[in-house]
Protein backbone atom coordinates (compact mmCIF):
# COMPACT_ATOMS: atom_id res chain seq x y z
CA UNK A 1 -24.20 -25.51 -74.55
CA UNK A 2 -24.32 -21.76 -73.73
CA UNK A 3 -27.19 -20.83 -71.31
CA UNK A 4 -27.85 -17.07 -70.41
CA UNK A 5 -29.46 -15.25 -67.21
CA UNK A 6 -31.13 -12.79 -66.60
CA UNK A 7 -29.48 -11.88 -63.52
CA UNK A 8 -26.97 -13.18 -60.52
CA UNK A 9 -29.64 -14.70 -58.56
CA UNK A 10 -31.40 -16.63 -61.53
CA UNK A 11 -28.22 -17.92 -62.11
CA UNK A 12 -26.60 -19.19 -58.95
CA UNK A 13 -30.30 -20.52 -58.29
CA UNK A 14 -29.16 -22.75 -61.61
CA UNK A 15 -26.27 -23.68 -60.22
CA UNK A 16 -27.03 -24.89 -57.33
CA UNK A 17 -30.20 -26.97 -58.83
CA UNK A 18 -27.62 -28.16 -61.52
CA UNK A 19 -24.42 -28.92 -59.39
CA UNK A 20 -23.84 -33.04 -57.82
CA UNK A 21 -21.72 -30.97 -54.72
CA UNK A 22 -19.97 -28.42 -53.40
CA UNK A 23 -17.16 -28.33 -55.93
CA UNK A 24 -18.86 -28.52 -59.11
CA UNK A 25 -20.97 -25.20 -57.44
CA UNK A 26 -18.33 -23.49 -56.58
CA UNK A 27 -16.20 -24.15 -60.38
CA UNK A 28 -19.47 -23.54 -61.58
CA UNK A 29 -20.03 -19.89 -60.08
CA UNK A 30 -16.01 -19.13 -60.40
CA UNK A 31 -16.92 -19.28 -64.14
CA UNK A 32 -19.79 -17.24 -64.05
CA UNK A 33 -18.27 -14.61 -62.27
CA UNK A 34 -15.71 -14.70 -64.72
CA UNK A 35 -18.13 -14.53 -67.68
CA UNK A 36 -19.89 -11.32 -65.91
CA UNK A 37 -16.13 -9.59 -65.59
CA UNK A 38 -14.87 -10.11 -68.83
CA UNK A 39 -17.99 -10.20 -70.82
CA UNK A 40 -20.43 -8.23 -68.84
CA UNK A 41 -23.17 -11.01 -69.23
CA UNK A 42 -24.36 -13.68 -67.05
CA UNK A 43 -23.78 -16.52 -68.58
CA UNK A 44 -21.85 -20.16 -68.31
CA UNK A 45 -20.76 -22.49 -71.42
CA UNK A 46 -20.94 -26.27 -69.99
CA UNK A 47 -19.12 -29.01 -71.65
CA UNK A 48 -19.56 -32.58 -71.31
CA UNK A 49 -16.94 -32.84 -68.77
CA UNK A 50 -18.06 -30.69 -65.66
CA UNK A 51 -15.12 -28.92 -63.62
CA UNK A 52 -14.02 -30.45 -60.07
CA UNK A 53 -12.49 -28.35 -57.12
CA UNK A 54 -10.87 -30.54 -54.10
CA UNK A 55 -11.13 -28.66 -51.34
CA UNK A 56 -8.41 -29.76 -48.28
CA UNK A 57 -9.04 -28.89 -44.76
CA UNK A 58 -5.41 -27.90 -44.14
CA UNK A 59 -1.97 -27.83 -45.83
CA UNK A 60 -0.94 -31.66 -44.26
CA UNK A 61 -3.83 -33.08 -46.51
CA UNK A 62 -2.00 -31.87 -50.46
């Protein structure tokens, strides 16, 4: 499903209505800040599997 915005804020006020926790936001806005580079458009294409981003406090926790 694609869904288009208007504008930044619009969509990162989406996101963060959309997004379970902090890593799903911040996959979620990596990949509409790549859409907006690329394609010039603010946009995001979700699939049925959402993206995950682990996020370790400091190099002894990898």
């Amino acid at each position: 499903m694609k869904i288009n915005f208007e504008n930044r804020l619009a969509a990162v006020d989406w996101i963060a209505d959309y997004a379970e926790d902090e890593g799903q936001f911040e996959a979620l806005r990596e990949r509409l800040n790549y859409n907006y580079i690329y394609y010039g458009e603010y946009f995001l294409e979700l699939e049925d599997e959402t993206d995950e981003i682990v996020l370790f406090s400091s190099p002894k926790d990898i």
